[in-house]
Protein backbone atom coordinates (compact mmCIF):
# COMPACT_ATOMS: atom_id res chain seq x y z
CA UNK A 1 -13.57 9.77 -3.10
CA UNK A 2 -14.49 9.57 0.45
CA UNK A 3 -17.84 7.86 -0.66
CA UNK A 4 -15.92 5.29 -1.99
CA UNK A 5 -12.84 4.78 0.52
CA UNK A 6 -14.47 5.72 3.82
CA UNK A 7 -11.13 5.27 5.62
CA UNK A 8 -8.93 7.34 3.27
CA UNK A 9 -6.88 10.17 3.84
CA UNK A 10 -7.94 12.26 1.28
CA UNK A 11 -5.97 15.86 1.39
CA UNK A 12 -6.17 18.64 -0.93
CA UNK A 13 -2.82 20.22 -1.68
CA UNK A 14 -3.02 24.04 -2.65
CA UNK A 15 -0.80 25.21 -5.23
CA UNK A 16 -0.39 26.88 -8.41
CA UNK A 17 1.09 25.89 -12.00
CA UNK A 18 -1.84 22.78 -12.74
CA UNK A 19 0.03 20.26 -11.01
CA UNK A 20 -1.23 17.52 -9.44
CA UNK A 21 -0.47 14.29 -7.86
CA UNK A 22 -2.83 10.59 -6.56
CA UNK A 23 -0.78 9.00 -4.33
CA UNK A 24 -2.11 5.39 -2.92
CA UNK A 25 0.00 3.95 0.12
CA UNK A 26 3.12 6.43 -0.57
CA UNK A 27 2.80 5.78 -4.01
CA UNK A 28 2.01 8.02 -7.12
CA UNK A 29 -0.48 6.72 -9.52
CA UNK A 30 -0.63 10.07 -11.55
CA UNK A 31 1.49 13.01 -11.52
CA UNK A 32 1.57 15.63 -14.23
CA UNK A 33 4.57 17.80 -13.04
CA UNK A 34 7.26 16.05 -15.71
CA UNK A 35 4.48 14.84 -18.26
CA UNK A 36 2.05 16.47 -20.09
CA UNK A 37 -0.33 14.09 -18.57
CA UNK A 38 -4.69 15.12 -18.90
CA UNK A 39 -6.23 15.11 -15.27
CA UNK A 40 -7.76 11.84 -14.60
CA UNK A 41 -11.48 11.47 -14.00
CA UNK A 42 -12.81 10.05 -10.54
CA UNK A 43 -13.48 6.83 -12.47
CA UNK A 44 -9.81 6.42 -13.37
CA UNK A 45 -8.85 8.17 -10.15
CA UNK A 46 -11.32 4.81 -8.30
CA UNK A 47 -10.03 2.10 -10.81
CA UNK A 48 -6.15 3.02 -9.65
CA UNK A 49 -6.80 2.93 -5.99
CA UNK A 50 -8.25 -0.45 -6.26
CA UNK A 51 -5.69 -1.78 -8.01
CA UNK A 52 -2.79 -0.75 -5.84
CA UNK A 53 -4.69 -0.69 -2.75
């Protein structure tokens, strides 16, 4: 990610249970804690941010 978007803020949560959240500007892309949602790949994880950047 940090290739890509030089001037993110890119943090890494630890937790437990396979949740897991992309958040862009304050707001979530992909979350998997009320879906049963597969974990995106970086590509998807990329074409998101550009879109709601």
């Amino acid at each position: 990610m940090k290739e890509e978007f030089e001037a993110a803020d890119v943090k890494l949560v630890k937790s437990s249970g396979g949740i897991f959240t992309v958040a862009v500007n304050g707001k979530e892309i992909f979350n998997n804690k009320n879906e049963n949602v597969k974990f995106p790949g970086e590509e998807e994880i990329i074409s998101e941010i550009q879109k709601n950047d």
